[in-house]
PDB file of N, CA and C in Angstrom:
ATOM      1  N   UNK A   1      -2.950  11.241   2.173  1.00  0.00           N
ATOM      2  CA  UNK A   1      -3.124  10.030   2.991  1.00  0.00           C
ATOM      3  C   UNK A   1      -4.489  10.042   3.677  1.00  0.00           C
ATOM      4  N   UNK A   2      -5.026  11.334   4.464  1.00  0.00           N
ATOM      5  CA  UNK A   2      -6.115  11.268   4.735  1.00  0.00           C
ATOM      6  C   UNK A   2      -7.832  11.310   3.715  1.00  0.00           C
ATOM      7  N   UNK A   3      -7.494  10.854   2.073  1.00  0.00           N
ATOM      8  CA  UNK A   3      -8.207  10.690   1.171  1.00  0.00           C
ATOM      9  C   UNK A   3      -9.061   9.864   1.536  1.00  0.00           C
ATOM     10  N   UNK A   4      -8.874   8.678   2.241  1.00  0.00           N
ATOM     11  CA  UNK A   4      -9.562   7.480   2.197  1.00  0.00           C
ATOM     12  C   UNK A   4     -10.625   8.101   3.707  1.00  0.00           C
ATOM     13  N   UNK A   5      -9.976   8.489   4.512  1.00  0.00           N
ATOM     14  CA  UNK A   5     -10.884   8.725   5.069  1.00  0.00           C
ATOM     15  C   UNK A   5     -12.227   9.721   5.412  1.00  0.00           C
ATOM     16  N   UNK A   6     -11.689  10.581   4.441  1.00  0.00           N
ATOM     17  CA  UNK A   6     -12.646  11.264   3.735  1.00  0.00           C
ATOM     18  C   UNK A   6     -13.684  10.824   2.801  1.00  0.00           C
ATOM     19  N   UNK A   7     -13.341   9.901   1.758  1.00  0.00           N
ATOM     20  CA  UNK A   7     -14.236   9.491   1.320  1.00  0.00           C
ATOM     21  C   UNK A   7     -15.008   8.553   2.403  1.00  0.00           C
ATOM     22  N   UNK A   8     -14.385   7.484   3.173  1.00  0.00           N
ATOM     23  CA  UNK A   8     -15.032   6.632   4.147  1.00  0.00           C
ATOM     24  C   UNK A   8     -16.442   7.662   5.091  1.00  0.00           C
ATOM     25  N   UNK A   9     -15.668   8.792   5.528  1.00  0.00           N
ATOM     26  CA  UNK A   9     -16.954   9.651   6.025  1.00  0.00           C
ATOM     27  C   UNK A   9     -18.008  10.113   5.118  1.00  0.00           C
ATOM     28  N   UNK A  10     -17.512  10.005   3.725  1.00  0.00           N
ATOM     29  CA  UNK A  10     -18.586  10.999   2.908  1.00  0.00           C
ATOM     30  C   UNK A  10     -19.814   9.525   2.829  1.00  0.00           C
ATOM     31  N   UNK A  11     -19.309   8.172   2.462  1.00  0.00           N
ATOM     32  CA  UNK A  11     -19.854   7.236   2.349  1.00  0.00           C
ATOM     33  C   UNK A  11     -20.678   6.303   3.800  1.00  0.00           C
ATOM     34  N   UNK A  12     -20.254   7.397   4.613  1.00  0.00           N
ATOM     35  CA  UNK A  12     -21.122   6.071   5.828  1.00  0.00           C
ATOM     36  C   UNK A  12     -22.850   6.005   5.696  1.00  0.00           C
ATOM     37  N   UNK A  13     -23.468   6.699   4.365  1.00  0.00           N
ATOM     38  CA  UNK A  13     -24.362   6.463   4.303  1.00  0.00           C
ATOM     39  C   UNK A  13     -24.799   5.374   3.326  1.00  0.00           C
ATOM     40  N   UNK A  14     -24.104   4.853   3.158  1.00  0.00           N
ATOM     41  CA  UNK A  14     -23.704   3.595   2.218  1.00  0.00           C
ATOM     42  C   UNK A  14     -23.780   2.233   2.545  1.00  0.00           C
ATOM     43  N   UNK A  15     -23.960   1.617   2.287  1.00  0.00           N
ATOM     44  CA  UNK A  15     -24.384   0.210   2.473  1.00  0.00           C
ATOM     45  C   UNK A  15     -22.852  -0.242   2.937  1.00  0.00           C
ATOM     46  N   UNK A  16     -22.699  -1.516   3.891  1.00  0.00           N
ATOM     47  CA  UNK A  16     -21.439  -2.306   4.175  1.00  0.00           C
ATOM     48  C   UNK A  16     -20.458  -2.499   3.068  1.00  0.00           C
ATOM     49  N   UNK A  17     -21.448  -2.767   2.350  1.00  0.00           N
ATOM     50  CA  UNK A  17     -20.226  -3.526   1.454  1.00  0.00           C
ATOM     51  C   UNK A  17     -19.149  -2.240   0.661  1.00  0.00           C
ATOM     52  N   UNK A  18     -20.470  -1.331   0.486  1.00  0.00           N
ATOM     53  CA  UNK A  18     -19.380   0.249  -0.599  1.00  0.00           C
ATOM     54  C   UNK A  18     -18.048   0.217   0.689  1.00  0.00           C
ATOM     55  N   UNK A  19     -18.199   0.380   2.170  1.00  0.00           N
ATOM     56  CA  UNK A  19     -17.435   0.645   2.900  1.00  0.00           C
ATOM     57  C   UNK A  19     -16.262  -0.192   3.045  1.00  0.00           C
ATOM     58  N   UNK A  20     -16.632  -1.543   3.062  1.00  0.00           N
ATOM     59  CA  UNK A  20     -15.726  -2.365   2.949  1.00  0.00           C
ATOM     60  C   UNK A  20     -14.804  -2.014   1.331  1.00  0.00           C
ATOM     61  N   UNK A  21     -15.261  -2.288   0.707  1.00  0.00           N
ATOM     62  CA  UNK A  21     -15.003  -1.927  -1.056  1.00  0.00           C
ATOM     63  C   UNK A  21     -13.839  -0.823  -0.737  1.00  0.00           C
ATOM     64  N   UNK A  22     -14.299  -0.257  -0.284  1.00  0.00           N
ATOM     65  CA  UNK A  22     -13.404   1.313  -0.034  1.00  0.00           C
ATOM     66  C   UNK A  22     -12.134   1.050   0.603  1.00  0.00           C
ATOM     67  N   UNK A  23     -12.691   0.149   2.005  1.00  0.00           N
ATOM     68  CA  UNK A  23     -11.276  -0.016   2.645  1.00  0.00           C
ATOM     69  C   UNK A  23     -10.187  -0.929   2.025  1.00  0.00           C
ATOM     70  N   UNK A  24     -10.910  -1.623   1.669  1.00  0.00           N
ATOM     71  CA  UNK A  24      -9.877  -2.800   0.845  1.00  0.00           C
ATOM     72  C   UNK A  24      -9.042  -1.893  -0.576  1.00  0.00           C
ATOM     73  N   UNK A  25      -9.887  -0.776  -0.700  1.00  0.00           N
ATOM     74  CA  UNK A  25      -9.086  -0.120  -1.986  1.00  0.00           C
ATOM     75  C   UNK A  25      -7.719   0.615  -1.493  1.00  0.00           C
ATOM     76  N   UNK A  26      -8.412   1.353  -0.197  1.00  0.00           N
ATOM     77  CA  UNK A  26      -7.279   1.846   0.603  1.00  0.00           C
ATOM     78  C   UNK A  26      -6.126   1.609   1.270  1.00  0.00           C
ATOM     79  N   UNK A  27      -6.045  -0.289   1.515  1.00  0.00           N
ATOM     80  CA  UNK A  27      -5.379  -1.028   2.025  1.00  0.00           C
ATOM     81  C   UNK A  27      -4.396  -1.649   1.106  1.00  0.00           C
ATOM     82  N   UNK A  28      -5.042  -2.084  -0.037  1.00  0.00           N
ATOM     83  CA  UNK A  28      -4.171  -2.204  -1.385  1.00  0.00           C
ATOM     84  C   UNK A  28      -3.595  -0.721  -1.720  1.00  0.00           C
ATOM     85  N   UNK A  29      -4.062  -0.136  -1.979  1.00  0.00           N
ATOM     86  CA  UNK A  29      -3.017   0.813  -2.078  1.00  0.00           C
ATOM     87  C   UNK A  29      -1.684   1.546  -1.319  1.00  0.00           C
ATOM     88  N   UNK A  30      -2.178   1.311  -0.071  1.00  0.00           N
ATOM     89  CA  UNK A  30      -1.094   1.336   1.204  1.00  0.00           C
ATOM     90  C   UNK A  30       0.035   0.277   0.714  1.00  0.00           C
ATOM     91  N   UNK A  31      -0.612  -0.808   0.673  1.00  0.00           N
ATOM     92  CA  UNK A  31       0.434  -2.078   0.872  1.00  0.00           C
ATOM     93  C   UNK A  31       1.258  -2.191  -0.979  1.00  0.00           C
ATOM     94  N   UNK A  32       0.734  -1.475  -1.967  1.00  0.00           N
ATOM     95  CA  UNK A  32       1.288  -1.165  -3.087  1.00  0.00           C
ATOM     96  C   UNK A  32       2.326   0.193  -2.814  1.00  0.00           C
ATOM     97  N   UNK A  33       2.326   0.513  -1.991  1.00  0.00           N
ATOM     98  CA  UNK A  33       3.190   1.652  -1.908  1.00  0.00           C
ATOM     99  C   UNK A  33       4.365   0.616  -0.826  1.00  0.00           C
ATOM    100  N   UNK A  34       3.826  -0.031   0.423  1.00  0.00           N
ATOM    101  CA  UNK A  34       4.965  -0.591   1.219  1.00  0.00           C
ATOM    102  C   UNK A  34       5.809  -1.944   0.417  1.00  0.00           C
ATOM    103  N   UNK A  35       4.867  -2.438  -0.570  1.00  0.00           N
ATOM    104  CA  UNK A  35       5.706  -3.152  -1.450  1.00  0.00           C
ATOM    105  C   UNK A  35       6.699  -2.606  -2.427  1.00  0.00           C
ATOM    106  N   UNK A  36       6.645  -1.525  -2.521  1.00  0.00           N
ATOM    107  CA  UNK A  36       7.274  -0.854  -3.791  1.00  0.00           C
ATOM    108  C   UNK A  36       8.691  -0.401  -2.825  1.00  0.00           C
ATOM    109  N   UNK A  37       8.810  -0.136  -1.624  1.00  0.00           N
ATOM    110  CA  UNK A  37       9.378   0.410  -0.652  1.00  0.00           C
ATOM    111  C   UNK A  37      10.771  -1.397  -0.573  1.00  0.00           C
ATOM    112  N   UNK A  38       9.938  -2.222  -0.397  1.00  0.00           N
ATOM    113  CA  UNK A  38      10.715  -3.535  -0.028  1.00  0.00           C
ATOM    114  C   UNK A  38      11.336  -3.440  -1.083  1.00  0.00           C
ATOM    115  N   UNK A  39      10.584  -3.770  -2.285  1.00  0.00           N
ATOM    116  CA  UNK A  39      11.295  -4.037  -3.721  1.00  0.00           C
ATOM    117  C   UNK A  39      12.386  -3.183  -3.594  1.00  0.00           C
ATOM    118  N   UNK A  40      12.626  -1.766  -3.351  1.00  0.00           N
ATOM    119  CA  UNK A  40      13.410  -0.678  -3.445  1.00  0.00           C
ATOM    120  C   UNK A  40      14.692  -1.332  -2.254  1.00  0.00           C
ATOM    121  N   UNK A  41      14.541  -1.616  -1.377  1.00  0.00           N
ATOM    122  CA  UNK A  41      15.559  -1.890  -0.786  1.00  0.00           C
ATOM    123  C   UNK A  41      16.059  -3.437  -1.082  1.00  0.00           C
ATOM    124  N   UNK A  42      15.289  -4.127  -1.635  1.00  0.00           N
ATOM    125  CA  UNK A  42      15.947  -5.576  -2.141  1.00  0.00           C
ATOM    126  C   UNK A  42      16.924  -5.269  -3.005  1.00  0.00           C
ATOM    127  N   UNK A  43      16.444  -4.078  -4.087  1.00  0.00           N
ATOM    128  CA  UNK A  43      17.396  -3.807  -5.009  1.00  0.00           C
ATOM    129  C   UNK A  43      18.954  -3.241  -4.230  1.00  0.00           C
ATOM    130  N   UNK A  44      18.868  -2.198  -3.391  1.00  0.00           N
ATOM    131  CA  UNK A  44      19.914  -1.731  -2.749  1.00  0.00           C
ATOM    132  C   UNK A  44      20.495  -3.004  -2.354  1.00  0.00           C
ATOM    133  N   UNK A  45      19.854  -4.119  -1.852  1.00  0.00           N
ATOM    134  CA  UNK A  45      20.760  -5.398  -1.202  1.00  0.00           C
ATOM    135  C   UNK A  45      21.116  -6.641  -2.273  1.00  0.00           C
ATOM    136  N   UNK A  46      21.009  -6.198  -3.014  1.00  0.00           N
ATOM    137  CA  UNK A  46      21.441  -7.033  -4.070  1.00  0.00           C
ATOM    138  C   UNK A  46      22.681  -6.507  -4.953  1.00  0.00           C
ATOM    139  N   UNK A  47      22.800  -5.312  -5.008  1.00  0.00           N
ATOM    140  CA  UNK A  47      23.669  -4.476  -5.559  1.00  0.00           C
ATOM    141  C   UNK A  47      25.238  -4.497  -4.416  1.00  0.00           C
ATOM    142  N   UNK A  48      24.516  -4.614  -2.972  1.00  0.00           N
ATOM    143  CA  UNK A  48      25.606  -4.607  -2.207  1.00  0.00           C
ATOM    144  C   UNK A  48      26.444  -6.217  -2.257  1.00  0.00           C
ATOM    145  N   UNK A  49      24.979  -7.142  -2.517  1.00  0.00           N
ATOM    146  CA  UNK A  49      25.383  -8.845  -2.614  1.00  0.00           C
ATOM    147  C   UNK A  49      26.423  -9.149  -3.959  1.00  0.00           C
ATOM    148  N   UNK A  50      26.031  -8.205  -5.130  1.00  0.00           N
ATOM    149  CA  UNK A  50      26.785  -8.783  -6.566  1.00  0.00           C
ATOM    150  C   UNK A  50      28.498  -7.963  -6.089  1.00  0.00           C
ATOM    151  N   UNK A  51      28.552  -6.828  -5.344  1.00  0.00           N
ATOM    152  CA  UNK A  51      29.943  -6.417  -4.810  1.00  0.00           C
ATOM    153  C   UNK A  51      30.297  -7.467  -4.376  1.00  0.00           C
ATOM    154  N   UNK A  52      30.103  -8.394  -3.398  1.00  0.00           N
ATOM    155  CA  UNK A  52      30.511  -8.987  -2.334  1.00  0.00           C
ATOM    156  C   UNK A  52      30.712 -10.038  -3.338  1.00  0.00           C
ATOM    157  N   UNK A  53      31.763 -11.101  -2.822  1.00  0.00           N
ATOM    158  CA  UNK A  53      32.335 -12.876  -4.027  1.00  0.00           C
ATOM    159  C   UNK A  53      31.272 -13.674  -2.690  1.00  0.00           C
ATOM    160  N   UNK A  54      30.717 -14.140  -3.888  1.00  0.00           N
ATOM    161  CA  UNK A  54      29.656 -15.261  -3.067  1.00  0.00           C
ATOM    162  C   UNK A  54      29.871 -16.569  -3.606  1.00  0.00           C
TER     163      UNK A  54
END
């Protein structure tokens, strides 16, 4: 987890944009992991919804 910010320090000699570039890689990847997390429990609530007579 602390990858990104390692590279972010190795790069602060880098122009804005590599930095930005970086964070946005790091942020998508965060939010690809907290999406994968939702998906995972939609499934658990859907499994509990097809039990249930709707």
């Amino acid at each position: 987890k602390n990858e990104c910010k390692e590279e972010a320090n190795e790069k602060k000699e880098s122009s804005d944009m590599d930095i930005r570039c970086l964070a946005i890689q790091c942020y998508v990847h965060q939010l690809s992991i907290y999406s994968m997390l939702v998906v995972t429990m939609m499934i658990k609530l859907n499994k509990y919804n097809i039990k249930s007579p709707s």
